[in-house]
PDB file of N, CA and C in Angstrom:
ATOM      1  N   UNK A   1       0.963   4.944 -27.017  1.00  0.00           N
ATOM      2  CA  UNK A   1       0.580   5.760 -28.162  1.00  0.00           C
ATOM      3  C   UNK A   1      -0.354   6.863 -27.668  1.00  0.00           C
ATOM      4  N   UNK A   2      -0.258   7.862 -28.146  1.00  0.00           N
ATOM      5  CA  UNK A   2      -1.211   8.874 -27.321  1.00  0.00           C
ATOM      6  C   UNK A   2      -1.822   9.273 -28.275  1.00  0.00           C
ATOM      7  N   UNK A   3      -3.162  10.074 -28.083  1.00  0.00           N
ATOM      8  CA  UNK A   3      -3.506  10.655 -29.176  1.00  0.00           C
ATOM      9  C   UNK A   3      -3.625  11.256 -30.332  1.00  0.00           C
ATOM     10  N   UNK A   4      -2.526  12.057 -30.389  1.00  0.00           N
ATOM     11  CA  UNK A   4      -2.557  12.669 -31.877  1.00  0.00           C
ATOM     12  C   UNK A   4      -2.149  11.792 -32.573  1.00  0.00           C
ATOM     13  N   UNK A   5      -1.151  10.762 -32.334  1.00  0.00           N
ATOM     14  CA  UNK A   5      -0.998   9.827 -33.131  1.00  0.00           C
ATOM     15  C   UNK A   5      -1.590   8.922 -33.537  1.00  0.00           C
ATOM     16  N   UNK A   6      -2.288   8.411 -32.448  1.00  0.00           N
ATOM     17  CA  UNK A   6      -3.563   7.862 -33.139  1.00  0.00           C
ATOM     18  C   UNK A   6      -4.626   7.896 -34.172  1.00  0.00           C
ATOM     19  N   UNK A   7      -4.762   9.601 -33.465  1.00  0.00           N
ATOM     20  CA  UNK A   7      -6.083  10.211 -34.703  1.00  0.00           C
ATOM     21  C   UNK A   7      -5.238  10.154 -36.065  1.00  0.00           C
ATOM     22  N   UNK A   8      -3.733  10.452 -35.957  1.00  0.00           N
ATOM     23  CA  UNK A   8      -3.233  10.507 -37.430  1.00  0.00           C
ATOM     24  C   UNK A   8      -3.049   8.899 -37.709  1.00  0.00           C
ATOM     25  N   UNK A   9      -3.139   8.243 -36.917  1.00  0.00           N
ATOM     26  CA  UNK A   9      -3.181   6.440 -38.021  1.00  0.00           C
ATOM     27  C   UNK A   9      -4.372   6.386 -38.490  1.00  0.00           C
ATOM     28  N   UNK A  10      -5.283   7.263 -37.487  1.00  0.00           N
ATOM     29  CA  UNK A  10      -6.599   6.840 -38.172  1.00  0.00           C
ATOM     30  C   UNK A  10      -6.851   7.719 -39.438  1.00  0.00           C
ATOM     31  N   UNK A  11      -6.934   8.607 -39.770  1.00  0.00           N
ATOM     32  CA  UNK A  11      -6.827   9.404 -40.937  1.00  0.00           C
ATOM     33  C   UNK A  11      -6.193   8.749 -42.141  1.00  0.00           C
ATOM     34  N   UNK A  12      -4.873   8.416 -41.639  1.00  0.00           N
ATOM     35  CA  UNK A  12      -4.376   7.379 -42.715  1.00  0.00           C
ATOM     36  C   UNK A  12      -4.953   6.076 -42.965  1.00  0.00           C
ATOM     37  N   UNK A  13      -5.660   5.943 -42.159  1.00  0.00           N
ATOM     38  CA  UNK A  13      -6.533   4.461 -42.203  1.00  0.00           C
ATOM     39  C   UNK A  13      -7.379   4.631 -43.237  1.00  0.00           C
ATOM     40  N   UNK A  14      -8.138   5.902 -43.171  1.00  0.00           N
ATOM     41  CA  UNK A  14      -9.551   6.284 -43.850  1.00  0.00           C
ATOM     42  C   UNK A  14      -9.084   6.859 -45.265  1.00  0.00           C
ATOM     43  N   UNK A  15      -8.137   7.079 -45.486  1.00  0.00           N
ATOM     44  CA  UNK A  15      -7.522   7.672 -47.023  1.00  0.00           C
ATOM     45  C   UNK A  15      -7.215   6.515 -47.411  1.00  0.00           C
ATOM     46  N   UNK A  16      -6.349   5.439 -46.936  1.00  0.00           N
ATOM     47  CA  UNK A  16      -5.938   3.894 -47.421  1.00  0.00           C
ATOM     48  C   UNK A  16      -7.360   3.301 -47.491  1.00  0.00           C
ATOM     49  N   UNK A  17      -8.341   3.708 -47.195  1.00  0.00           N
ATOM     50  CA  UNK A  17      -9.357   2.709 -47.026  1.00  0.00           C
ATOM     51  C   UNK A  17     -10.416   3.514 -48.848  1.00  0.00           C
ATOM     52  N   UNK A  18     -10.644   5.032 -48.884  1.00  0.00           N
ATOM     53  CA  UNK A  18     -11.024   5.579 -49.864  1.00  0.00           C
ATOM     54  C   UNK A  18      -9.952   4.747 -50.846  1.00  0.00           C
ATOM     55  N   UNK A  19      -8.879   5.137 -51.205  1.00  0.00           N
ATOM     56  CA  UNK A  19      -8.412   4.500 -52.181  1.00  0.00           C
ATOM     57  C   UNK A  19      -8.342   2.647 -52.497  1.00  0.00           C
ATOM     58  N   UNK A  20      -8.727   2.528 -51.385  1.00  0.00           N
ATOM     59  CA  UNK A  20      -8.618   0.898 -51.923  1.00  0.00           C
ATOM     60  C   UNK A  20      -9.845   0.539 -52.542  1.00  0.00           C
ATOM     61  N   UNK A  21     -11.063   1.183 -52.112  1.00  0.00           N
ATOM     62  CA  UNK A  21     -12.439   1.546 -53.057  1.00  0.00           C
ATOM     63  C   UNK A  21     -12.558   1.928 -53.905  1.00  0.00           C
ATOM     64  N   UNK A  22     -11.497   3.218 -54.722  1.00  0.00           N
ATOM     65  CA  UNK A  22     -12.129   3.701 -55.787  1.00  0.00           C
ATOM     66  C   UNK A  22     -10.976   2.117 -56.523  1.00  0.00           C
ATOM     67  N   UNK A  23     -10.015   2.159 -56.516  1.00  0.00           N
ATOM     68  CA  UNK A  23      -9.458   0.853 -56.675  1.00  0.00           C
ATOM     69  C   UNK A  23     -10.060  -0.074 -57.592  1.00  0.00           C
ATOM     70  N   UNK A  24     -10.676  -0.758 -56.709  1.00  0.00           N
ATOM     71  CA  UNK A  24     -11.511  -2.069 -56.638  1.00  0.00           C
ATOM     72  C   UNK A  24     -12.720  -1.611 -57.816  1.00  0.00           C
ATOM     73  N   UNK A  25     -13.378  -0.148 -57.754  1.00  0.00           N
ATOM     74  CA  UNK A  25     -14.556   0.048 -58.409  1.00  0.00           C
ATOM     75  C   UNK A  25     -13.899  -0.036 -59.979  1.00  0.00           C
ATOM     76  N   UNK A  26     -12.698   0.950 -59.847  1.00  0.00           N
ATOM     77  CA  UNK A  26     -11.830   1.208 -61.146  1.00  0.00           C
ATOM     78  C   UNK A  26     -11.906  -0.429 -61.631  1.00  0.00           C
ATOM     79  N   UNK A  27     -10.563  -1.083 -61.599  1.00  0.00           N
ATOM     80  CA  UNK A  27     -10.306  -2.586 -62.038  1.00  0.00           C
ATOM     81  C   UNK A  27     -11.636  -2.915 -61.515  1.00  0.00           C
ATOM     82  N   UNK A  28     -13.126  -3.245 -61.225  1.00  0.00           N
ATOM     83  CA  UNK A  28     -14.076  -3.903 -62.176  1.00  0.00           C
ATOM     84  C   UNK A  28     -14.639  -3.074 -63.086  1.00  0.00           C
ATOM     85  N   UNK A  29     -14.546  -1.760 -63.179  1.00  0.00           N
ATOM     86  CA  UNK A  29     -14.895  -1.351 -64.569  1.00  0.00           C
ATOM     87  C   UNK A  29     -13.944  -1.356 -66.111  1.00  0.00           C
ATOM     88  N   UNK A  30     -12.631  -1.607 -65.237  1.00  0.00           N
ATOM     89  CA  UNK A  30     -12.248  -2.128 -66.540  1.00  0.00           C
ATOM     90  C   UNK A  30     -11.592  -3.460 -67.288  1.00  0.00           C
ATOM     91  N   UNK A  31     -12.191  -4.307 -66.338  1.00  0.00           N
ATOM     92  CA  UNK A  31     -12.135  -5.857 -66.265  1.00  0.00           C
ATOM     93  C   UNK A  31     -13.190  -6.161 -67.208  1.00  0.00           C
ATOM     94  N   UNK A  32     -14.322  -5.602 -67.042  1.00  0.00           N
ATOM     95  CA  UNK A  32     -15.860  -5.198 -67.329  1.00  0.00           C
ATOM     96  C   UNK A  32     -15.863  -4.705 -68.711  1.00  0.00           C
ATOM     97  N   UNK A  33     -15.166  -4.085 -69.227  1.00  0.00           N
ATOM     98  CA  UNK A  33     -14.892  -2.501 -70.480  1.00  0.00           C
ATOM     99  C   UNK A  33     -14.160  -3.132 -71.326  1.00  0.00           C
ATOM    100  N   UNK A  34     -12.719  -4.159 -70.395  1.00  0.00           N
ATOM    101  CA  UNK A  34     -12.228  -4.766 -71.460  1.00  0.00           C
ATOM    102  C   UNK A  34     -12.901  -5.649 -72.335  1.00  0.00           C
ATOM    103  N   UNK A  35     -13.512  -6.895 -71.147  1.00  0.00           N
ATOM    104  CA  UNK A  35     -14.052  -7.448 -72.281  1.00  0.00           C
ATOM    105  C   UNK A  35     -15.515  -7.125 -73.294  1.00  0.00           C
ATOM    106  N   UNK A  36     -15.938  -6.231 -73.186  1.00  0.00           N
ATOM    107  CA  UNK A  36     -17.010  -6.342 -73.713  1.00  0.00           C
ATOM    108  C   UNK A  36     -16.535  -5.343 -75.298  1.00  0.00           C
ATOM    109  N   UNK A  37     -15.664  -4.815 -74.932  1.00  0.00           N
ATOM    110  CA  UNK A  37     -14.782  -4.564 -75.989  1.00  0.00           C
ATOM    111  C   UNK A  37     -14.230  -5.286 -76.958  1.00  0.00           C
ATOM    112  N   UNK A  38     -13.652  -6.771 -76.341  1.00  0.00           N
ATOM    113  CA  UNK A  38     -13.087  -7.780 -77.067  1.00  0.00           C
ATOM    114  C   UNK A  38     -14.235  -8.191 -77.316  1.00  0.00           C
ATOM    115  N   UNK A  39     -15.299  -8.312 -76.990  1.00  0.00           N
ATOM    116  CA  UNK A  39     -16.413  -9.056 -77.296  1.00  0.00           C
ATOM    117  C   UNK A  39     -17.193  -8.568 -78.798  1.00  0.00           C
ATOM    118  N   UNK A  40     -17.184  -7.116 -78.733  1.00  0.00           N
ATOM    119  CA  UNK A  40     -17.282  -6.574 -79.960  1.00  0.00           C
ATOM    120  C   UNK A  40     -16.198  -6.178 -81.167  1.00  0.00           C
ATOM    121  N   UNK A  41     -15.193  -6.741 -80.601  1.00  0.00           N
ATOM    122  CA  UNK A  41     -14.107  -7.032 -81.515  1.00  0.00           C
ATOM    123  C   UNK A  41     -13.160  -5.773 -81.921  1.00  0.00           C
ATOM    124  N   UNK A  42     -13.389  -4.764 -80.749  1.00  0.00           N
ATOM    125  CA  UNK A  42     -12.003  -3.767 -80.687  1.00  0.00           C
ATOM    126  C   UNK A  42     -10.542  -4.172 -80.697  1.00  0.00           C
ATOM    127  N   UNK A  43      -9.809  -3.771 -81.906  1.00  0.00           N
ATOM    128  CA  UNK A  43      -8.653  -3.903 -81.613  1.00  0.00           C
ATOM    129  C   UNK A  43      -7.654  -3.640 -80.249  1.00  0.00           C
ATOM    130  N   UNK A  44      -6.643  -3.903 -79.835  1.00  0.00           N
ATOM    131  CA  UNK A  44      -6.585  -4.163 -78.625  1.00  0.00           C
ATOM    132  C   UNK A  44      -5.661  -2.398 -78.450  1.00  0.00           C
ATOM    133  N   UNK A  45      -5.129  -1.989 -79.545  1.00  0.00           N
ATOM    134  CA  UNK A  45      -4.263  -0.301 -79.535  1.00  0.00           C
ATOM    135  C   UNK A  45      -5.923   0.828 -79.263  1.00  0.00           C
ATOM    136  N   UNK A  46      -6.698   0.102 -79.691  1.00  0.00           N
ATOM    137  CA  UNK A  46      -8.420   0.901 -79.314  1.00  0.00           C
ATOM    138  C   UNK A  46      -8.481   0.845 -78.734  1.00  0.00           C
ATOM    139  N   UNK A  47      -8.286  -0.611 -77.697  1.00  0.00           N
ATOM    140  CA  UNK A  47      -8.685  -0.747 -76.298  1.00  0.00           C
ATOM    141  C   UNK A  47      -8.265   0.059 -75.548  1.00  0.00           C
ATOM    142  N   UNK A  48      -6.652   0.029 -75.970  1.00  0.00           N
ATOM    143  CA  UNK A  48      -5.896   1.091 -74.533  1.00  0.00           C
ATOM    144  C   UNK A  48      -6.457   2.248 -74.575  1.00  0.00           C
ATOM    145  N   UNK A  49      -6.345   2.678 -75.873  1.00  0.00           N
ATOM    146  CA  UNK A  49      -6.679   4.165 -75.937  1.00  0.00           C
ATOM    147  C   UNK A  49      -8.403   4.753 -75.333  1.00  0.00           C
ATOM    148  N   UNK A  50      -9.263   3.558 -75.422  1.00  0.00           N
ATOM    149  CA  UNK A  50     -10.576   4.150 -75.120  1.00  0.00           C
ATOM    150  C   UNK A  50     -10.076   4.047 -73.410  1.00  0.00           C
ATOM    151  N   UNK A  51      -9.803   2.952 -72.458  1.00  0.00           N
ATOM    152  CA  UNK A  51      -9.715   2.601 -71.391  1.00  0.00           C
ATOM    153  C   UNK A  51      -8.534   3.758 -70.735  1.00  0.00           C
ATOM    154  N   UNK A  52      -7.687   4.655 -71.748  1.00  0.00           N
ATOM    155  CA  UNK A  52      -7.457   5.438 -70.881  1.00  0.00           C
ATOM    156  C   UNK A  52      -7.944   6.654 -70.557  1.00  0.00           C
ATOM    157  N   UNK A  53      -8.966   7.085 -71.562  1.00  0.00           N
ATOM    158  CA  UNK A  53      -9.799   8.270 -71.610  1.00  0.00           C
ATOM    159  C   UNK A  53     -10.877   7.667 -71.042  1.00  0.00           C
ATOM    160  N   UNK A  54     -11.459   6.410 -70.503  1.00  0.00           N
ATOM    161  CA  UNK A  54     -12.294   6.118 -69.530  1.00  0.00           C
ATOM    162  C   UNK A  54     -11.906   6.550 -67.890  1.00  0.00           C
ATOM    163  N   UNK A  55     -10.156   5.835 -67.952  1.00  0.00           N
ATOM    164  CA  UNK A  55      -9.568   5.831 -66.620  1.00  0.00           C
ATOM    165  C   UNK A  55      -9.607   7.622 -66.143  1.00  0.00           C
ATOM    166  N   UNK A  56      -9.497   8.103 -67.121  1.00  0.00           N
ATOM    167  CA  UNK A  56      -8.982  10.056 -67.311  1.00  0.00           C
ATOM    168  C   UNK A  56     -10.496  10.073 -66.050  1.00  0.00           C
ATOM    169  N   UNK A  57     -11.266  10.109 -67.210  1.00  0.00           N
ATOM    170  CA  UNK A  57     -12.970  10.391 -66.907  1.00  0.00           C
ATOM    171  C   UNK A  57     -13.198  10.114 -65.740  1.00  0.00           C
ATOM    172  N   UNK A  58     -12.962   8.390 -64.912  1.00  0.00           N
ATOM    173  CA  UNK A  58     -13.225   8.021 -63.760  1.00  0.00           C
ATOM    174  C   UNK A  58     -12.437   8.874 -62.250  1.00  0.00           C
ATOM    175  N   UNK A  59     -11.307   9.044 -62.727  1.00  0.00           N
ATOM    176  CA  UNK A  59     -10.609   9.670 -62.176  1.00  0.00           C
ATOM    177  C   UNK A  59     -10.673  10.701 -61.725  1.00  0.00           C
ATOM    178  N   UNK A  60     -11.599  12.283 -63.008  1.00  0.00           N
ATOM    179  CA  UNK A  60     -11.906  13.402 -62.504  1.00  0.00           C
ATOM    180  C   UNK A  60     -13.320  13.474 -61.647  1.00  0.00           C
ATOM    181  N   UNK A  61     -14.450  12.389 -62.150  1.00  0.00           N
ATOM    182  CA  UNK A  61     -15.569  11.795 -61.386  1.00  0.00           C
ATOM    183  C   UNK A  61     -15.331  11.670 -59.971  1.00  0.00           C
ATOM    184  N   UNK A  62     -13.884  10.912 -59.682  1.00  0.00           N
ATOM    185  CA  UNK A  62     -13.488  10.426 -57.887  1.00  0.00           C
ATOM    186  C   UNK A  62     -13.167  11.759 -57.676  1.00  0.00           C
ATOM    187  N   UNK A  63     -12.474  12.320 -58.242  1.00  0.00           N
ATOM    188  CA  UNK A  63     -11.880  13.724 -57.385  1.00  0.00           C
ATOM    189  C   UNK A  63     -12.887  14.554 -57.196  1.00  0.00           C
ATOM    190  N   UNK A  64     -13.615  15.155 -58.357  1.00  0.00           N
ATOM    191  CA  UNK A  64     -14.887  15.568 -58.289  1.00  0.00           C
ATOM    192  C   UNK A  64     -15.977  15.326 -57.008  1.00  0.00           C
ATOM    193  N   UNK A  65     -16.182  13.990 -56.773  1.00  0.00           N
ATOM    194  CA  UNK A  65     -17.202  13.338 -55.692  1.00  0.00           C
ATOM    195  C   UNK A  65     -16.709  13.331 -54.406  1.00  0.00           C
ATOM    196  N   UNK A  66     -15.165  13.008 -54.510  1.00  0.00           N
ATOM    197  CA  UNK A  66     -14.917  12.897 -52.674  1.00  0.00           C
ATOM    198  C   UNK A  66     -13.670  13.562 -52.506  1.00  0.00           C
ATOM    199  N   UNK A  67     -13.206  15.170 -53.522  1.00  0.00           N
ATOM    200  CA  UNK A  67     -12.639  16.033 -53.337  1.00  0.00           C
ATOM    201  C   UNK A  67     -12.782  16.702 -51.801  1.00  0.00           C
ATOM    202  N   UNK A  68     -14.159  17.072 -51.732  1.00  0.00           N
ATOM    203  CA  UNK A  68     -14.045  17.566 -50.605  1.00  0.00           C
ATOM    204  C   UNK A  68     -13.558  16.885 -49.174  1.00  0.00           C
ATOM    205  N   UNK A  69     -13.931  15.567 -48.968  1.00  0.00           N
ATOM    206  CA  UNK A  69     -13.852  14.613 -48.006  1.00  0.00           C
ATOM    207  C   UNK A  69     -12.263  14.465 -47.919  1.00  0.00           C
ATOM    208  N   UNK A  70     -11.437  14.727 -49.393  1.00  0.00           N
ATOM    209  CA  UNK A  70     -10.212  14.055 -48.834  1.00  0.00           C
ATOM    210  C   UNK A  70      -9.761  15.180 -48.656  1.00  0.00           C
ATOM    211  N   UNK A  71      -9.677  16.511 -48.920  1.00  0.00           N
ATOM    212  CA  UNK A  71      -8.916  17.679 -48.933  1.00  0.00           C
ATOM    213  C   UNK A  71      -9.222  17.969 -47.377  1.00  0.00           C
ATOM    214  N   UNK A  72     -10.650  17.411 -46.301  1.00  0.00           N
ATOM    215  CA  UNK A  72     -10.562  17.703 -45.182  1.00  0.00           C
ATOM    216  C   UNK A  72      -9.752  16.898 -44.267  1.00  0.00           C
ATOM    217  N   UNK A  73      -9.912  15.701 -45.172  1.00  0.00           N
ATOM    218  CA  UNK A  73      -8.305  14.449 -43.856  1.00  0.00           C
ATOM    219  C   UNK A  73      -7.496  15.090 -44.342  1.00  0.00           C
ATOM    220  N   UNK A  74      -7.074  15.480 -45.318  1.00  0.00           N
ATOM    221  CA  UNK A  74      -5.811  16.134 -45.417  1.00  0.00           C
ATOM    222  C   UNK A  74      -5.030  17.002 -44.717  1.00  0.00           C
ATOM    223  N   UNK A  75      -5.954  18.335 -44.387  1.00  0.00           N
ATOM    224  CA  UNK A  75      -5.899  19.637 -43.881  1.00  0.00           C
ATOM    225  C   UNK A  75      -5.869  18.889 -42.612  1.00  0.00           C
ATOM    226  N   UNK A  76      -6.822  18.227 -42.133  1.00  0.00           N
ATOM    227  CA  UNK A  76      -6.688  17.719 -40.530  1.00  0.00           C
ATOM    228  C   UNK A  76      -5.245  17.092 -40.156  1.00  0.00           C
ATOM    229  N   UNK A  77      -5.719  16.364 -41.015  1.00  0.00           N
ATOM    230  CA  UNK A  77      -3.857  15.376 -40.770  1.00  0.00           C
ATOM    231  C   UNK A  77      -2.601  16.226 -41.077  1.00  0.00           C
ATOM    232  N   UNK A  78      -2.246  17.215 -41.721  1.00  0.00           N
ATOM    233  CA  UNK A  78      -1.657  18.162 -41.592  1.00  0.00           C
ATOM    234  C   UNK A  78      -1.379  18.438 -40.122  1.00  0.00           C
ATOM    235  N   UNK A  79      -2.453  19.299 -39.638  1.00  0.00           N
ATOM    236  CA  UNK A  79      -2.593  20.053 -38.522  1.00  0.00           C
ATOM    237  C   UNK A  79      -2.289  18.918 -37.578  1.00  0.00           C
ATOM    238  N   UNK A  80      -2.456  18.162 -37.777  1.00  0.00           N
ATOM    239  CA  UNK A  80      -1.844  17.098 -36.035  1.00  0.00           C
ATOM    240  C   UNK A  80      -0.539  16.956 -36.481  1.00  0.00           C
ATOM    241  N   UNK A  81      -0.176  16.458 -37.669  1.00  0.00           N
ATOM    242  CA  UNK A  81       1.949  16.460 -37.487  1.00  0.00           C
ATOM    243  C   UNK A  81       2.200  17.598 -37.276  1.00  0.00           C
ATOM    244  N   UNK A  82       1.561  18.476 -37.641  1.00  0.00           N
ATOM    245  CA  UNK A  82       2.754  20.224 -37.002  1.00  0.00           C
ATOM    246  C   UNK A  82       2.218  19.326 -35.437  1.00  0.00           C
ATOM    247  N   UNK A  83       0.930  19.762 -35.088  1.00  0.00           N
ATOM    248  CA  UNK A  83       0.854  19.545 -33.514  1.00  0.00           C
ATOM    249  C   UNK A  83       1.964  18.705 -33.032  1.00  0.00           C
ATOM    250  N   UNK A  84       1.982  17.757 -33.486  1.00  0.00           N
ATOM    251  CA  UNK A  84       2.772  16.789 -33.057  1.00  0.00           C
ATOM    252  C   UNK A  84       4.379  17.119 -32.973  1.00  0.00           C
ATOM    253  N   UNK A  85       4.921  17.448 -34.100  1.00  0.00           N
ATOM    254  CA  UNK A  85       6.078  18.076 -34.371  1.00  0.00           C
ATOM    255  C   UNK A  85       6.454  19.300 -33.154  1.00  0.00           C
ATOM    256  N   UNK A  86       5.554  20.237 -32.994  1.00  0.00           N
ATOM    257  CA  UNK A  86       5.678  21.327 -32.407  1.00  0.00           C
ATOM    258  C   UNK A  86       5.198  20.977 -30.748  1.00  0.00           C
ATOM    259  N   UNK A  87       4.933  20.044 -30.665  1.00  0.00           N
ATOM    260  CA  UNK A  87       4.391  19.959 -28.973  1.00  0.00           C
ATOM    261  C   UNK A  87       5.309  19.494 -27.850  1.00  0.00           C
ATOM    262  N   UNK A  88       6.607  19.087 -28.524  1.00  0.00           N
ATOM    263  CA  UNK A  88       8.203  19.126 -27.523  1.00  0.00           C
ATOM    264  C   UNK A  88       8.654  20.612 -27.320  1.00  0.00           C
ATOM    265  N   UNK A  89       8.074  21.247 -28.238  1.00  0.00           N
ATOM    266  CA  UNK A  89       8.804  22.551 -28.383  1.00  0.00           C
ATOM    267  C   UNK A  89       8.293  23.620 -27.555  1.00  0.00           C
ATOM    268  N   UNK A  90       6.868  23.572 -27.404  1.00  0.00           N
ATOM    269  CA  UNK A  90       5.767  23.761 -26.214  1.00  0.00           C
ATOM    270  C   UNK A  90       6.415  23.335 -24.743  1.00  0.00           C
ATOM    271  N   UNK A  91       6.185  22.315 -24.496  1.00  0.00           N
ATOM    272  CA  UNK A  91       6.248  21.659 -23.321  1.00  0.00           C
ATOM    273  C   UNK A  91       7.384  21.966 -22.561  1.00  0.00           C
TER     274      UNK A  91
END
């Protein structure tokens, strides 16, 4: 395995690894949301509807917070498959 490929598993490592976090944070906040909802005795067509304008909210919050971080693995990891792609064509 040589390098660029590497650095690109690793990139994909670190984007699989961001999303399995916001993930995990998401489903306990709304593991969390549901019930305290049922607890105060929201109907359950309320429930969806508040929990998806929560999910909306959480969602522009993640992009918002680690927009920048992922738009730079992105752009990077980009730039190594051309490299990669284009470096038989070089050689």
């Amino acid at each position: 395995m040589d390098q660029t490929t590497h650095l690109i598993d690793q990139l994909i490592g670190i984007l699989a690894w961001l999303y399995a976090i916001v993930m995990s944070v998401f489903s306990a906040l709304e593991t969390w949301l549901r019930a305290t909802l049922t607890t105060a005795g929201v109907p359950p067509n309320l429930q969806t509807i508040i929990l998806i304008v929560v999910g909306v909210g959480f969602l522009l919050l993640v992009v918002r917070a680690l927009g920048g971080i992922v738009r730079i693995i992105l752009v990077v990891l980009l730039l190594l498959l051309l490299l990669q792609v284009f470096r038989p064509l070089v050689a």
